[in-house]
PDB file of N, CA and C in Angstrom:
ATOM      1  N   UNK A   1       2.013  39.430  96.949  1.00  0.00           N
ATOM      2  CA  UNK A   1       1.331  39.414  95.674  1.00  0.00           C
ATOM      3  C   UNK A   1       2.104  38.531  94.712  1.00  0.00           C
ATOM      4  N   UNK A   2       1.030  37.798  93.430  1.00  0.00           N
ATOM      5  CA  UNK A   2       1.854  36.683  92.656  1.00  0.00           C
ATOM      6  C   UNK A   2       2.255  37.612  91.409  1.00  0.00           C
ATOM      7  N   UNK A   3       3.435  36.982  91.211  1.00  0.00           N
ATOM      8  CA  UNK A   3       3.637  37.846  89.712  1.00  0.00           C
ATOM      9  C   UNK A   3       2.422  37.293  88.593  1.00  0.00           C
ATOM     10  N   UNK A   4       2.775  37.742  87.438  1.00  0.00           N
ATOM     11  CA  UNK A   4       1.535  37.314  86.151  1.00  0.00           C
ATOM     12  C   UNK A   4       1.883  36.151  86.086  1.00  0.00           C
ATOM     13  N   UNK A   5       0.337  35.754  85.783  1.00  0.00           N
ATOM     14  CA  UNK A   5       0.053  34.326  85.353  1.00  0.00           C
ATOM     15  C   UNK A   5      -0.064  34.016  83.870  1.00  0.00           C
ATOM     16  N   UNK A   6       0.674  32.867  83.584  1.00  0.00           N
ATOM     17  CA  UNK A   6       0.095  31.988  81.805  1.00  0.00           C
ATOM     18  C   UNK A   6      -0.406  31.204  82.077  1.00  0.00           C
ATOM     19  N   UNK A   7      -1.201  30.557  81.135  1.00  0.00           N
ATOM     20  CA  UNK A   7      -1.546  29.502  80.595  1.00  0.00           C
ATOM     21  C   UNK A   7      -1.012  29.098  79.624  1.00  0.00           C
ATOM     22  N   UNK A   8      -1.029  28.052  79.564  1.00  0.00           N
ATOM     23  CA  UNK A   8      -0.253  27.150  78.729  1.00  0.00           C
ATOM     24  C   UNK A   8      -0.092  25.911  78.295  1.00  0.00           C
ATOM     25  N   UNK A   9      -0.388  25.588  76.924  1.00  0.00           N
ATOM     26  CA  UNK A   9      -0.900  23.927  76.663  1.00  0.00           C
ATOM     27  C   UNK A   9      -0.943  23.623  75.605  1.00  0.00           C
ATOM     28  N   UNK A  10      -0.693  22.492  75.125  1.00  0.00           N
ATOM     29  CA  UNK A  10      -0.740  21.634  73.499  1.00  0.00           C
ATOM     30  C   UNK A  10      -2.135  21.741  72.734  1.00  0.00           C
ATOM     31  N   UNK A  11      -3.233  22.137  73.566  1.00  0.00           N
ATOM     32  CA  UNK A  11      -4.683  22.124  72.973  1.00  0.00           C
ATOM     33  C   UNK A  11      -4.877  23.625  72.907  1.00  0.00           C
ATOM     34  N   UNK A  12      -3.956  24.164  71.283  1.00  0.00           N
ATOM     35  CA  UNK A  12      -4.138  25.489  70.983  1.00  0.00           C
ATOM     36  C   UNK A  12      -5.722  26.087  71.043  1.00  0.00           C
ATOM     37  N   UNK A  13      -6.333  25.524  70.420  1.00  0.00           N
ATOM     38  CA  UNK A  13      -8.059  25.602  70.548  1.00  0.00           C
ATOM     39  C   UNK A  13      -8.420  26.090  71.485  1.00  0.00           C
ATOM     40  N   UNK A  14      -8.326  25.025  72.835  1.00  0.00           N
ATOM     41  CA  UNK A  14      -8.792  25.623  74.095  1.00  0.00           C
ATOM     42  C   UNK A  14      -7.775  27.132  74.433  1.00  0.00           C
ATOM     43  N   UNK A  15      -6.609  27.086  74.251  1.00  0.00           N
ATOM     44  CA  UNK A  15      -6.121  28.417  74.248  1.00  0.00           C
ATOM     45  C   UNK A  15      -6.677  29.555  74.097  1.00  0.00           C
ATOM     46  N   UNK A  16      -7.229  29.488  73.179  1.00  0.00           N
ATOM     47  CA  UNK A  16      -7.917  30.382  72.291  1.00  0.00           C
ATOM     48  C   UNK A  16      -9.600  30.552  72.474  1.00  0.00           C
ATOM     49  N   UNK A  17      -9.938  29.468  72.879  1.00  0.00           N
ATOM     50  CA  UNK A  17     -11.715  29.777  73.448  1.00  0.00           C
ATOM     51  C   UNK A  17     -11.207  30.555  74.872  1.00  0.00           C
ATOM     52  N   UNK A  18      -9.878  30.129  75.683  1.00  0.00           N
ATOM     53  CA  UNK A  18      -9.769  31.152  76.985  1.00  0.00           C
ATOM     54  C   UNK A  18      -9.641  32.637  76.315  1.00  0.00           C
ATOM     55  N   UNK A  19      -9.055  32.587  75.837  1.00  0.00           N
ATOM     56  CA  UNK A  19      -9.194  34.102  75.283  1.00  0.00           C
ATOM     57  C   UNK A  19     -10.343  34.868  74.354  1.00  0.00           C
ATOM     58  N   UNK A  20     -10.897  34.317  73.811  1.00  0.00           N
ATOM     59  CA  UNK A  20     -12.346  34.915  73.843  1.00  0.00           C
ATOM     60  C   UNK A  20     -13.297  34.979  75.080  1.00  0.00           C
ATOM     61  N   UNK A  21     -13.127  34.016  76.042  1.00  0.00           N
ATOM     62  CA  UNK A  21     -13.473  34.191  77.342  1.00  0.00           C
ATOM     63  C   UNK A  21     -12.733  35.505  78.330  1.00  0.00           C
ATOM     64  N   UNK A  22     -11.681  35.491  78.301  1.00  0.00           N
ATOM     65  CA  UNK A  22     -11.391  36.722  79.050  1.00  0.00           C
ATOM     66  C   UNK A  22      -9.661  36.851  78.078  1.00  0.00           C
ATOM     67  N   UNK A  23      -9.518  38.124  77.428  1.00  0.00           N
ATOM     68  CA  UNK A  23      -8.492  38.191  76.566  1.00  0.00           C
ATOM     69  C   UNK A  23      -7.490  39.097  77.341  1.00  0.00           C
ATOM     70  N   UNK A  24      -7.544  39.272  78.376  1.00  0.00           N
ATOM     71  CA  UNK A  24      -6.461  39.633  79.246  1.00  0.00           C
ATOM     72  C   UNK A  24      -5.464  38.409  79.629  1.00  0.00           C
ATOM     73  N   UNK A  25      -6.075  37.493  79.773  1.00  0.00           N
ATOM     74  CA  UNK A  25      -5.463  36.374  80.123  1.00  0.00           C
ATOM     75  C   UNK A  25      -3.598  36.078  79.328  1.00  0.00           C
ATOM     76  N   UNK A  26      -2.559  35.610  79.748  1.00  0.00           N
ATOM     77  CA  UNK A  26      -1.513  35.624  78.520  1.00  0.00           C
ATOM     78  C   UNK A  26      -1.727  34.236  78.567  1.00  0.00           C
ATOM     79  N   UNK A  27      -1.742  33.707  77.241  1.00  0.00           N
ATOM     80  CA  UNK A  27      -1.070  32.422  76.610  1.00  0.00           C
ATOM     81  C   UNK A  27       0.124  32.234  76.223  1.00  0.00           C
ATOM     82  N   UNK A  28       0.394  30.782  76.463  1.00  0.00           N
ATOM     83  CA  UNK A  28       1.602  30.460  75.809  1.00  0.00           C
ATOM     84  C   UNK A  28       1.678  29.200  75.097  1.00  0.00           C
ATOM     85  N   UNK A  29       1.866  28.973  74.060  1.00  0.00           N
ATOM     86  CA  UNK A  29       1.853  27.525  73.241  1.00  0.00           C
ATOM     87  C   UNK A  29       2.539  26.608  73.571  1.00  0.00           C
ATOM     88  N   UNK A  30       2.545  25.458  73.820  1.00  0.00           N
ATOM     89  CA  UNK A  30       3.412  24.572  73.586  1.00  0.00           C
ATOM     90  C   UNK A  30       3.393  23.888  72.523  1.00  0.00           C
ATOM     91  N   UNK A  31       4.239  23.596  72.142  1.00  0.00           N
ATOM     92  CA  UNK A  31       5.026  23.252  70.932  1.00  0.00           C
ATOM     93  C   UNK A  31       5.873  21.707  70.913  1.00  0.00           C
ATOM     94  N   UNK A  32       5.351  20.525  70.314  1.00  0.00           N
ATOM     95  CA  UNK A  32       5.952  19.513  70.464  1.00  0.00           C
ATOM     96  C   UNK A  32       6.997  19.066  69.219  1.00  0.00           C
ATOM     97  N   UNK A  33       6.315  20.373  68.014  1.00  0.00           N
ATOM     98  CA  UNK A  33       6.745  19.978  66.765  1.00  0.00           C
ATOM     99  C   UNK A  33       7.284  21.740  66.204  1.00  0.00           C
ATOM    100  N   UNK A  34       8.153  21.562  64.932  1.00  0.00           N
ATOM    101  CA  UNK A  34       8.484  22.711  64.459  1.00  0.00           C
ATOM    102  C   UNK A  34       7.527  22.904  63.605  1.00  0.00           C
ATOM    103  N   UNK A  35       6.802  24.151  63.473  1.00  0.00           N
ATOM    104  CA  UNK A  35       5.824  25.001  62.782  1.00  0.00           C
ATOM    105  C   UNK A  35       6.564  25.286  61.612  1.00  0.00           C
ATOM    106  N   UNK A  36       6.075  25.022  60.233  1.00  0.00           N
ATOM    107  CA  UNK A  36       6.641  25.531  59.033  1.00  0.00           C
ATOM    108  C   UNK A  36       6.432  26.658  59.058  1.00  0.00           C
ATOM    109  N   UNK A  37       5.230  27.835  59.045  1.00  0.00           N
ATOM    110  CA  UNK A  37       4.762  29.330  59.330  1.00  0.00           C
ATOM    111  C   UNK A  37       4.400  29.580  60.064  1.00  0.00           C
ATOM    112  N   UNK A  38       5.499  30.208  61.452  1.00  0.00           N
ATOM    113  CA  UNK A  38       4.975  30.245  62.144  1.00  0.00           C
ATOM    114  C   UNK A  38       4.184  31.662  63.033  1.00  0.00           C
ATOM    115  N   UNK A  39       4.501  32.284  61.979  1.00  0.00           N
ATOM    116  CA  UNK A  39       3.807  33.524  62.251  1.00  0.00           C
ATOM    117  C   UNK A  39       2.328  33.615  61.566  1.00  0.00           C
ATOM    118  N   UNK A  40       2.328  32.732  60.389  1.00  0.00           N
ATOM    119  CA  UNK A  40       0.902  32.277  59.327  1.00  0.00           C
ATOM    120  C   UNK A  40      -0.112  31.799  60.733  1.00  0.00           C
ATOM    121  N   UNK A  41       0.734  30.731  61.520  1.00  0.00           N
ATOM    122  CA  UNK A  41      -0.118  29.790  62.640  1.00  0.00           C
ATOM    123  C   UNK A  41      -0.821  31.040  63.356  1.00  0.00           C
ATOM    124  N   UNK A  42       0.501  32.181  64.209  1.00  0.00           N
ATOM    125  CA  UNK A  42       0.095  33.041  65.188  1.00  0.00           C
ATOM    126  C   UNK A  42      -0.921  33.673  64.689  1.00  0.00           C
ATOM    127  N   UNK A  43      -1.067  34.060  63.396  1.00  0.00           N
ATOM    128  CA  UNK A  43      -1.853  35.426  62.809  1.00  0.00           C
ATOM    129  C   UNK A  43      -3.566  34.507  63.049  1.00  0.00           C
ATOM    130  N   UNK A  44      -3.405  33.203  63.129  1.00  0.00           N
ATOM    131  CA  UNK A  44      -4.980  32.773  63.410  1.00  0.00           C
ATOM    132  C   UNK A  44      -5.843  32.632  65.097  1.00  0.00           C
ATOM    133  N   UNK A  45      -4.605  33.228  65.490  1.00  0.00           N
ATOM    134  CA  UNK A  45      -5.016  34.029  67.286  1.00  0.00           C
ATOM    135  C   UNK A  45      -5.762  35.228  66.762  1.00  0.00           C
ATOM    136  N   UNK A  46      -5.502  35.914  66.074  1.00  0.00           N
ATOM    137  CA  UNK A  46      -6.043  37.112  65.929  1.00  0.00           C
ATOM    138  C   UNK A  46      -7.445  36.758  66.365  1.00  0.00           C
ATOM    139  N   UNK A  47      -7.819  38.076  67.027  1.00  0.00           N
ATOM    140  CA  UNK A  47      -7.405  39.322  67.219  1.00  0.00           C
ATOM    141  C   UNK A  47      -6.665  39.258  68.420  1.00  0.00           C
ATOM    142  N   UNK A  48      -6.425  38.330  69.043  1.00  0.00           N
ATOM    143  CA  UNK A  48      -5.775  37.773  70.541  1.00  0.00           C
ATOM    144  C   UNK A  48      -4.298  37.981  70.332  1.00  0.00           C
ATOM    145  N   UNK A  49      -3.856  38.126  71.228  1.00  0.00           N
ATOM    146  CA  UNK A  49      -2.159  37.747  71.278  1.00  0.00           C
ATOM    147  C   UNK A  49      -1.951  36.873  72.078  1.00  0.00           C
ATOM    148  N   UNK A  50      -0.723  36.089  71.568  1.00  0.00           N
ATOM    149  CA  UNK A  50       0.126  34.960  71.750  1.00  0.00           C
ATOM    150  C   UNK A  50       1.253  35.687  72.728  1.00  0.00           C
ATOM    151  N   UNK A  51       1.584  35.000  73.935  1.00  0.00           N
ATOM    152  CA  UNK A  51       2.373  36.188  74.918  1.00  0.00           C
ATOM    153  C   UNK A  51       3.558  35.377  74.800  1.00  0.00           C
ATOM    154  N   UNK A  52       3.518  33.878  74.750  1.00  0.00           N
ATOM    155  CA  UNK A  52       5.311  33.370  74.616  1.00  0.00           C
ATOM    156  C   UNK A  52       4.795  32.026  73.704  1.00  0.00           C
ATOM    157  N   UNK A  53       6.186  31.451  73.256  1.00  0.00           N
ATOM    158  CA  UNK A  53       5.870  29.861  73.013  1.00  0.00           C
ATOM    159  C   UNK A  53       6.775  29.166  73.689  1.00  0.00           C
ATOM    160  N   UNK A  54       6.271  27.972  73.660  1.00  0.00           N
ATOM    161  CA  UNK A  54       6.903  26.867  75.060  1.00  0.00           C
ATOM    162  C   UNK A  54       7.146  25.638  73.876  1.00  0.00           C
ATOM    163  N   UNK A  55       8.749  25.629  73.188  1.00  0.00           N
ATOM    164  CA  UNK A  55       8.962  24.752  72.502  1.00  0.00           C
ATOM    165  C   UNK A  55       9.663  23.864  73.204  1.00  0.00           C
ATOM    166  N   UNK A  56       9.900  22.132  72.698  1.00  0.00           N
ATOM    167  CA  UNK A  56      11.123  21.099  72.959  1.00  0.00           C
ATOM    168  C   UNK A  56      12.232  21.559  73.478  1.00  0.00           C
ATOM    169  N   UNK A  57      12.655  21.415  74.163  1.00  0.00           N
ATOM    170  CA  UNK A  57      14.242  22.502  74.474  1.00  0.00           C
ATOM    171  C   UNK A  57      14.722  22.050  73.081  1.00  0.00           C
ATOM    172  N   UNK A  58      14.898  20.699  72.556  1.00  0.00           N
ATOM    173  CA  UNK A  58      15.589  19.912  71.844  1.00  0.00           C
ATOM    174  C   UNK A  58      15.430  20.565  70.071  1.00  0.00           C
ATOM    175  N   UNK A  59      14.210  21.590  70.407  1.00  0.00           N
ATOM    176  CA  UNK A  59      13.691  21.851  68.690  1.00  0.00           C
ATOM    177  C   UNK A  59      14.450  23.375  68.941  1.00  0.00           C
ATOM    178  N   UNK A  60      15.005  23.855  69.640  1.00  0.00           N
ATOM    179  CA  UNK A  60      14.964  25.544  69.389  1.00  0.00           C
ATOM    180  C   UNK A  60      16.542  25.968  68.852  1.00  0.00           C
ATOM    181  N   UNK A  61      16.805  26.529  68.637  1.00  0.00           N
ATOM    182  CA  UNK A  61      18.171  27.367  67.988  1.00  0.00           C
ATOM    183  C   UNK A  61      17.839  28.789  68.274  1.00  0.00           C
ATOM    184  N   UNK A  62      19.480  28.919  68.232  1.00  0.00           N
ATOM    185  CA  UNK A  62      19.306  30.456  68.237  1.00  0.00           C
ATOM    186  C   UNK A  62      18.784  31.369  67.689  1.00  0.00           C
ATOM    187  N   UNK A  63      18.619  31.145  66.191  1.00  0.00           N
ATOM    188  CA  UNK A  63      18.351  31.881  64.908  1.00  0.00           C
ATOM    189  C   UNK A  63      16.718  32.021  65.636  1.00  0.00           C
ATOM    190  N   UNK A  64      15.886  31.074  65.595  1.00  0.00           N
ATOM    191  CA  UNK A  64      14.567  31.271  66.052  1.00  0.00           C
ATOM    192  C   UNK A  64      14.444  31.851  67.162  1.00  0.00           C
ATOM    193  N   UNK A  65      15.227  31.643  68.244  1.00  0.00           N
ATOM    194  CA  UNK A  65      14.594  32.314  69.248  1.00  0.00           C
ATOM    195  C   UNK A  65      15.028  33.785  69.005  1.00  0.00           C
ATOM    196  N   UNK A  66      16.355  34.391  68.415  1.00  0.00           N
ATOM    197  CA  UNK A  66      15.965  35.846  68.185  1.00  0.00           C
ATOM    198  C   UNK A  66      14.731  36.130  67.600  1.00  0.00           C
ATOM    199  N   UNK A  67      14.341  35.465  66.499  1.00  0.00           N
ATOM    200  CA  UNK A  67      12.836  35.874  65.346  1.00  0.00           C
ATOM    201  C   UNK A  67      12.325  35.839  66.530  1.00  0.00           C
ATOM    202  N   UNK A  68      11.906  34.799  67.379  1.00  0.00           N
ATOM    203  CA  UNK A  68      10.442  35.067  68.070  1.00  0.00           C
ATOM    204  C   UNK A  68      10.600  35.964  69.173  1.00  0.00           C
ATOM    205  N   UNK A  69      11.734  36.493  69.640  1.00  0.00           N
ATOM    206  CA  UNK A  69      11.883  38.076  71.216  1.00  0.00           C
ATOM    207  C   UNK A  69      11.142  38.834  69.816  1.00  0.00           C
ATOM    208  N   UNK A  70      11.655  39.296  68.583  1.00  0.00           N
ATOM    209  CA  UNK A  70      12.330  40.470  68.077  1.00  0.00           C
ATOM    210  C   UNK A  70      10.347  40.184  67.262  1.00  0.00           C
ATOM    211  N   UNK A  71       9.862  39.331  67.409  1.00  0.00           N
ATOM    212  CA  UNK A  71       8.350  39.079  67.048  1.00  0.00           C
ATOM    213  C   UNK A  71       7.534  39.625  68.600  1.00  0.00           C
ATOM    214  N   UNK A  72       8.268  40.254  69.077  1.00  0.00           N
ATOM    215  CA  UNK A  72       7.249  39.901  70.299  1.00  0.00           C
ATOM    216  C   UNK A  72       7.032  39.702  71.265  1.00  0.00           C
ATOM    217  N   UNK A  73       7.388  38.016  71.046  1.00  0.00           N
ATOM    218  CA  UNK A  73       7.342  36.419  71.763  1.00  0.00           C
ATOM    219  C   UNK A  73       8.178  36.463  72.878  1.00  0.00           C
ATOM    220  N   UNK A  74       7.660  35.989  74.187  1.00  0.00           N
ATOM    221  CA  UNK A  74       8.815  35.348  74.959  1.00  0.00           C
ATOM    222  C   UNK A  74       8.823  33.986  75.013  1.00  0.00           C
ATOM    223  N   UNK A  75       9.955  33.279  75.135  1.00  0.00           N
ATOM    224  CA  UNK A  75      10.273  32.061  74.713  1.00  0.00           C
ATOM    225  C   UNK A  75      10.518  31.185  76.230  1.00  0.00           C
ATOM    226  N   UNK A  76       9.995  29.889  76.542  1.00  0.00           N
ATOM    227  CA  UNK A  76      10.591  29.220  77.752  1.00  0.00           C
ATOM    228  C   UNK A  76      10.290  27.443  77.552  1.00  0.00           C
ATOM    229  N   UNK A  77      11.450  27.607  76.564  1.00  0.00           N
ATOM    230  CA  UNK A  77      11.890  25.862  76.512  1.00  0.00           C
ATOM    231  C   UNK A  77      11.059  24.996  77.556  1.00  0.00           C
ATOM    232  N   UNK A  78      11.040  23.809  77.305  1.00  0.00           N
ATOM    233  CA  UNK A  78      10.289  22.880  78.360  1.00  0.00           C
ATOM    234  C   UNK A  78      11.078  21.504  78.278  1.00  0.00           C
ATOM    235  N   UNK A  79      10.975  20.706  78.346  1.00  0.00           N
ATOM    236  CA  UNK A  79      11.274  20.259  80.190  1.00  0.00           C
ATOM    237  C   UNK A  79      12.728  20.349  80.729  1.00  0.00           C
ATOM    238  N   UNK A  80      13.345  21.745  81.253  1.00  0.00           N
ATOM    239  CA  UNK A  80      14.455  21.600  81.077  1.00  0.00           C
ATOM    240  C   UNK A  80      14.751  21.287  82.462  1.00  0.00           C
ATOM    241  N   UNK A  81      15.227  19.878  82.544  1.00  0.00           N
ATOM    242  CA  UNK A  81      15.880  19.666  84.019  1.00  0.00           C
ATOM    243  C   UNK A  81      17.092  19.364  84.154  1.00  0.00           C
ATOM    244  N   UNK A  82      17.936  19.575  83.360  1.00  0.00           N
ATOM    245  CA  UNK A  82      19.754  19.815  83.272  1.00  0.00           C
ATOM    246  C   UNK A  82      20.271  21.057  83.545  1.00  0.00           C
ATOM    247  N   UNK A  83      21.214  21.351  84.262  1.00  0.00           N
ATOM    248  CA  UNK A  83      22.094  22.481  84.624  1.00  0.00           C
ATOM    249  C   UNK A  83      22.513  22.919  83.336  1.00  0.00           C
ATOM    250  N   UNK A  84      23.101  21.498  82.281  1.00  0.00           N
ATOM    251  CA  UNK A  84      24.136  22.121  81.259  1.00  0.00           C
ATOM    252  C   UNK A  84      22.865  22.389  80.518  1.00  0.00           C
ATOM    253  N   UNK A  85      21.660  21.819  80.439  1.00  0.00           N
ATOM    254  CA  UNK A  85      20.757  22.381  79.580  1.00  0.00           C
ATOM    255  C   UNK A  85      20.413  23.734  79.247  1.00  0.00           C
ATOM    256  N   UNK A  86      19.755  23.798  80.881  1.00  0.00           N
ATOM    257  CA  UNK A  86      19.395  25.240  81.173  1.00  0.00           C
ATOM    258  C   UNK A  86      20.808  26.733  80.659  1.00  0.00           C
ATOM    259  N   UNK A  87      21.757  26.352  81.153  1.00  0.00           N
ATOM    260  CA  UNK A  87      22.665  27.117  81.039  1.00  0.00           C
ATOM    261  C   UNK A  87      22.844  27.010  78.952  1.00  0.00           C
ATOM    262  N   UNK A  88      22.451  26.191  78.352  1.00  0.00           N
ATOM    263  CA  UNK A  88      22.373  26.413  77.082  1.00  0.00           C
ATOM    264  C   UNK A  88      21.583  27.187  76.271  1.00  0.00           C
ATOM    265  N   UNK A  89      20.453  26.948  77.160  1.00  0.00           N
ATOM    266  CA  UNK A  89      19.173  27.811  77.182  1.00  0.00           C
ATOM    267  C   UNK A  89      19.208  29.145  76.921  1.00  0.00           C
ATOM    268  N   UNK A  90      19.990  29.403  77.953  1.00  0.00           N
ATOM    269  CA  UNK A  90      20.205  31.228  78.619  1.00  0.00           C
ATOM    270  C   UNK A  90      21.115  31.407  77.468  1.00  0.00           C
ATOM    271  N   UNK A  91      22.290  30.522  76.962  1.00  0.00           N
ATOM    272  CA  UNK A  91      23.424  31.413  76.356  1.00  0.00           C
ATOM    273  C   UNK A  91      22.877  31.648  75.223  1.00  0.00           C
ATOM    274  N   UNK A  92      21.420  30.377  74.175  1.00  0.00           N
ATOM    275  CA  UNK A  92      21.317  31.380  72.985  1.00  0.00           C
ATOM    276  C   UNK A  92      19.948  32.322  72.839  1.00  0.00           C
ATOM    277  N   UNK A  93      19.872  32.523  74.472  1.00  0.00           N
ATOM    278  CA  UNK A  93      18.575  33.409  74.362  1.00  0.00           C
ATOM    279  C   UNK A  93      17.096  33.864  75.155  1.00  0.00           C
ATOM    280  N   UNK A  94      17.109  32.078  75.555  1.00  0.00           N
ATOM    281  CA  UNK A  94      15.643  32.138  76.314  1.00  0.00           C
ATOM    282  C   UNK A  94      15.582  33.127  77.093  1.00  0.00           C
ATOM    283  N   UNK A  95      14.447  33.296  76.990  1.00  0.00           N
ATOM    284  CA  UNK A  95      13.540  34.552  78.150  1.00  0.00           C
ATOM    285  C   UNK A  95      13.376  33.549  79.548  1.00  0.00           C
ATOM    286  N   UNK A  96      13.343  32.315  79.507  1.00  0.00           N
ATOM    287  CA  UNK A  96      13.849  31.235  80.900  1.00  0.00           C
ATOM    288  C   UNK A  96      13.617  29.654  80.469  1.00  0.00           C
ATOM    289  N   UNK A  97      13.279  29.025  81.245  1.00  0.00           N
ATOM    290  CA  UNK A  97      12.880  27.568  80.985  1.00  0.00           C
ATOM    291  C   UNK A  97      11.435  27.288  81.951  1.00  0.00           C
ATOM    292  N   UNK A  98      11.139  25.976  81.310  1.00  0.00           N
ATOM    293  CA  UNK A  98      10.065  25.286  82.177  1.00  0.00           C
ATOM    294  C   UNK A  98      10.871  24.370  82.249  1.00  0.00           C
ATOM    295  N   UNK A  99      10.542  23.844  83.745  1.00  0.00           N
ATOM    296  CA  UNK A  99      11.531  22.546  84.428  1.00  0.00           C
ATOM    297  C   UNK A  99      10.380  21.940  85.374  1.00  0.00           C
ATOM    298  N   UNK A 100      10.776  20.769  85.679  1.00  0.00           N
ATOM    299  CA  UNK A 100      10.254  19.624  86.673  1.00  0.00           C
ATOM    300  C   UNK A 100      11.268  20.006  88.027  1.00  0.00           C
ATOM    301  N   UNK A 101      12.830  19.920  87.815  1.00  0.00           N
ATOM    302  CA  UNK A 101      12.883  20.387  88.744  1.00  0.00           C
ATOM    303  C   UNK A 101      13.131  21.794  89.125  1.00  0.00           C
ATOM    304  N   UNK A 102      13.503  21.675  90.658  1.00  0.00           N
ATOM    305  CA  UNK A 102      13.460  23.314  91.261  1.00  0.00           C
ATOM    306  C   UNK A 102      14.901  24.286  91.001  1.00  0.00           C
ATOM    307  N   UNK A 103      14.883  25.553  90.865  1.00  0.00           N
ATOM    308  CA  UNK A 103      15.706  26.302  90.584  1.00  0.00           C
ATOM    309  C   UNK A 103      17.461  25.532  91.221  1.00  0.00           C
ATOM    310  N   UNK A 104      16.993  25.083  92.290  1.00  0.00           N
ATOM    311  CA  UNK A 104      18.694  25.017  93.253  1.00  0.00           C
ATOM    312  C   UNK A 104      19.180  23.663  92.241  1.00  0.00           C
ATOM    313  N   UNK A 105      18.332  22.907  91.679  1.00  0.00           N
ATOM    314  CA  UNK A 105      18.582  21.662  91.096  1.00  0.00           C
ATOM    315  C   UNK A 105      19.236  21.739  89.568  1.00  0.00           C
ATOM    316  N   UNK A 106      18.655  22.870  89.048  1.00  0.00           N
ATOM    317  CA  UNK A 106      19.585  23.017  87.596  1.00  0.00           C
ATOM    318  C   UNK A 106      20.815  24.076  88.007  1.00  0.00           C
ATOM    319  N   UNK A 107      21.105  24.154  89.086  1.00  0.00           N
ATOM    320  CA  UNK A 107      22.883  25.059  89.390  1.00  0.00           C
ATOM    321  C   UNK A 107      23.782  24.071  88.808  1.00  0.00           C
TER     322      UNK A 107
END
């Protein structure tokens, strides 16, 4: 059996028509840019929930990624294909990464 599935994509819109289509479904945002409000943005999912966001590795800090666990949110940086990346990742927080490459490749 597969673990749970996301979706996940830059065309918040379509996000969001999937979830009026079937709202079991989890989403996850990607994020190319920093959101000034970004809980103002989430609150226009309503009545849907937002299950993680998928920011820049390059845009995130620590400070935010506590707000968004302690919101909720699980968090998984994107495109992380560095060891020292990934391992930066984990130390201020992520819930994991999205990578190109495969697990044995960011050791």
């Amino acid at each position: 059996m597969y673990g749970a599935s996301h979706v996940s994509s830059f065309d918040h819109r379509c996000l969001y028509r999937l979830k009026q289509q079937n709202a079991t479904v989890k989403i996850g945002l990607l994020l190319n840019l920093q959101v000034v409000n970004l809980t103002g943005y989430l609150q226009m999912f309503s009545p849907f929930a937002v299950h993680s966001l998928h920011p820049h590795y390059s845009l995130v800090q620590m400070k935010e990624i506590k707000q968004w666990l302690y919101a909720g949110l699980q968090v998984y940086p994107y495109v992380v294909n560095k060891a020292a990346v990934a391992n930066r990742m984990k130390e201020i927080g992520a819930s994991g990464v999205i990578a190109d490459a495969s697990p044995r490749d960011l050791r």
